[in-house]
Protein backbone atom coordinates (compact mmCIF):
# COMPACT_ATOMS: atom_id res chain seq x y z
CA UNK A 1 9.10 -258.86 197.85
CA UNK A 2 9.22 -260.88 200.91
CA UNK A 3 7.01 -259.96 203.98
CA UNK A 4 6.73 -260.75 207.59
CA UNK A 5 3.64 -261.10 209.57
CA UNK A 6 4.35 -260.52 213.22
CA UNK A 7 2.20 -262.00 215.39
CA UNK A 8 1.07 -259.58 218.88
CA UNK A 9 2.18 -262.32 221.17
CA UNK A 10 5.91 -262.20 219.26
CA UNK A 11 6.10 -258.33 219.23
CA UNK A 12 5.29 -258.63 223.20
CA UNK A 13 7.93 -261.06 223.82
CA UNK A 14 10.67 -259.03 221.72
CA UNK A 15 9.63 -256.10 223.78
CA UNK A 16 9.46 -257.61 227.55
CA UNK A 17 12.91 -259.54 225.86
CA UNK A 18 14.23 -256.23 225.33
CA UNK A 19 13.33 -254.87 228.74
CA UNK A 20 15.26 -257.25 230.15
CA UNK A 21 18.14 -257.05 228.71
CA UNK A 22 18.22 -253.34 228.95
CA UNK A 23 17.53 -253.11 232.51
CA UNK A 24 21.29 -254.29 232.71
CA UNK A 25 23.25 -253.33 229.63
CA UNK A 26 20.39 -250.47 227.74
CA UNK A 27 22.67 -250.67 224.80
CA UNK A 28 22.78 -253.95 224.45
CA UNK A 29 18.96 -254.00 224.27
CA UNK A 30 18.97 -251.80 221.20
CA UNK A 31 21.15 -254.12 219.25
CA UNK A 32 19.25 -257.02 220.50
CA UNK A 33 16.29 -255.52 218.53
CA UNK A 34 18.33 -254.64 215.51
CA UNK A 35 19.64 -258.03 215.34
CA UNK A 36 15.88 -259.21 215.58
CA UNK A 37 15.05 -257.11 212.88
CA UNK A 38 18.14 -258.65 210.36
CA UNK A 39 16.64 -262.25 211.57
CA UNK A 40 13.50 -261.54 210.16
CA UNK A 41 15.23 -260.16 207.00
CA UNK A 42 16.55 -263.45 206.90
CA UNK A 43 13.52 -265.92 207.38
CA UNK A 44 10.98 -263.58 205.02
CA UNK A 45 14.26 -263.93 202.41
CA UNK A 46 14.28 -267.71 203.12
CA UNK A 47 11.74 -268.95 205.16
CA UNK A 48 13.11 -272.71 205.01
CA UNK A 49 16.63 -271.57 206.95
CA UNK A 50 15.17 -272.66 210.22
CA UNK A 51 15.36 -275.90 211.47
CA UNK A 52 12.13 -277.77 211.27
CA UNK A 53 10.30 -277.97 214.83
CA UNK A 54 8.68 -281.55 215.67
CA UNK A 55 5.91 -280.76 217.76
CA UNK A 56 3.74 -283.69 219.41
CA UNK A 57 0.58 -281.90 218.31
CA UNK A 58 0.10 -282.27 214.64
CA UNK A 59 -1.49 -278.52 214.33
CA UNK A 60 2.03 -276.99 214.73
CA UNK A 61 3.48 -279.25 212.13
CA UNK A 62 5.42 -276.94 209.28
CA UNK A 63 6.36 -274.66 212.39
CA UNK A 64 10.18 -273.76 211.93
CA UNK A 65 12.25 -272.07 214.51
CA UNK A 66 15.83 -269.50 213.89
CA UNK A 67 18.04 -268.61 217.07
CA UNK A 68 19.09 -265.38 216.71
CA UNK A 69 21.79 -264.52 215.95
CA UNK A 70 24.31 -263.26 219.15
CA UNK A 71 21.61 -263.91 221.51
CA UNK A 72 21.45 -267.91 220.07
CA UNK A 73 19.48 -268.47 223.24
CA UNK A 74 16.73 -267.09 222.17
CA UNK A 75 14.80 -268.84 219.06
CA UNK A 76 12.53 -267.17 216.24
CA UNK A 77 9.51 -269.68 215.93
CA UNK A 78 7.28 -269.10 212.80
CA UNK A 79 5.57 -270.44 209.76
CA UNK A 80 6.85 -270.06 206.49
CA UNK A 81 4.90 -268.77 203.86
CA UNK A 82 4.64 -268.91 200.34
CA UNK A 83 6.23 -264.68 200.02
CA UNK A 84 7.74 -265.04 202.94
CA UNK A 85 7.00 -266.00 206.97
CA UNK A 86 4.77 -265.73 209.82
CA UNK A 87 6.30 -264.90 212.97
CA UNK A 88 4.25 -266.70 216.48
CA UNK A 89 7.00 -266.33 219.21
CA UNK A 90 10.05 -265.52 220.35
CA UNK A 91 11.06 -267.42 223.22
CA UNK A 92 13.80 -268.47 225.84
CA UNK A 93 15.27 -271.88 224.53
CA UNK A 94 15.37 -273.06 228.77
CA UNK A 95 11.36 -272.34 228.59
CA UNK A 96 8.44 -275.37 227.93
CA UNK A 97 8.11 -274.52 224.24
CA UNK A 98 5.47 -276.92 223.69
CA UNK A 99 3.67 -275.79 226.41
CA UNK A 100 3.66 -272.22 225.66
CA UNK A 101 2.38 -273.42 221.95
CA UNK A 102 -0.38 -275.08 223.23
CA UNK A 103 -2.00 -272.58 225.54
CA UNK A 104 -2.03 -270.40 222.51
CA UNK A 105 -3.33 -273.08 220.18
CA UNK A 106 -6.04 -271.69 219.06
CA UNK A 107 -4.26 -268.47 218.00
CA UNK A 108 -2.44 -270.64 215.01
């Protein structure tokens, strides 16, 4: 059976994501998470269905990233793995990806 591993940092970021989003529409917030939740059903079913991320530092490389589905603005970054995927962040796509990856470089 295929697993996730969420990373802290992701489960924070779906959270304050969440927050956000239900601060205007609190229903909307709840299917956001849902939908997060099929996502990941997804990737740990196929962890190769993400688009291949080219990062300039070579310790990321293999790093894939998903948008989610609905909320396509928001991407799903995470390593596959052989039964299934590692999940690192979820992010804004408007946000300095590669930045936010390398001040937590030596979490990967």
């Amino acid at each position: 059976m295929a697993r996730i591993i969420e990373r802290p940092k992701a489960r924070t970021e779906i959270e304050d994501i969440a927050v956000h989003i239900g601060l205007r529409r609190p229903a909307a917030a709840k299917r956001f998470l849902a939908t997060v939740e099929r996502a990941y059903a997804t990737i740990a079913a196929m962890p190769e269905i993400g688009s291949l991320w080219s990062p300039e530092n070579p310790r990321f490389q293999g790093v894939r990233y998903f948008p989610i589905p609905r909320y396509p603005n928001y991407v799903i970054f995470y390593r596959p793995l052989a039964d299934g995927a590692e999940i690192l962040h979820i992010l804004h796509g408007a946000r300095d990806i590669q930045a936010i990856l390398e001040a937590q470089e030596d979490e990967y």
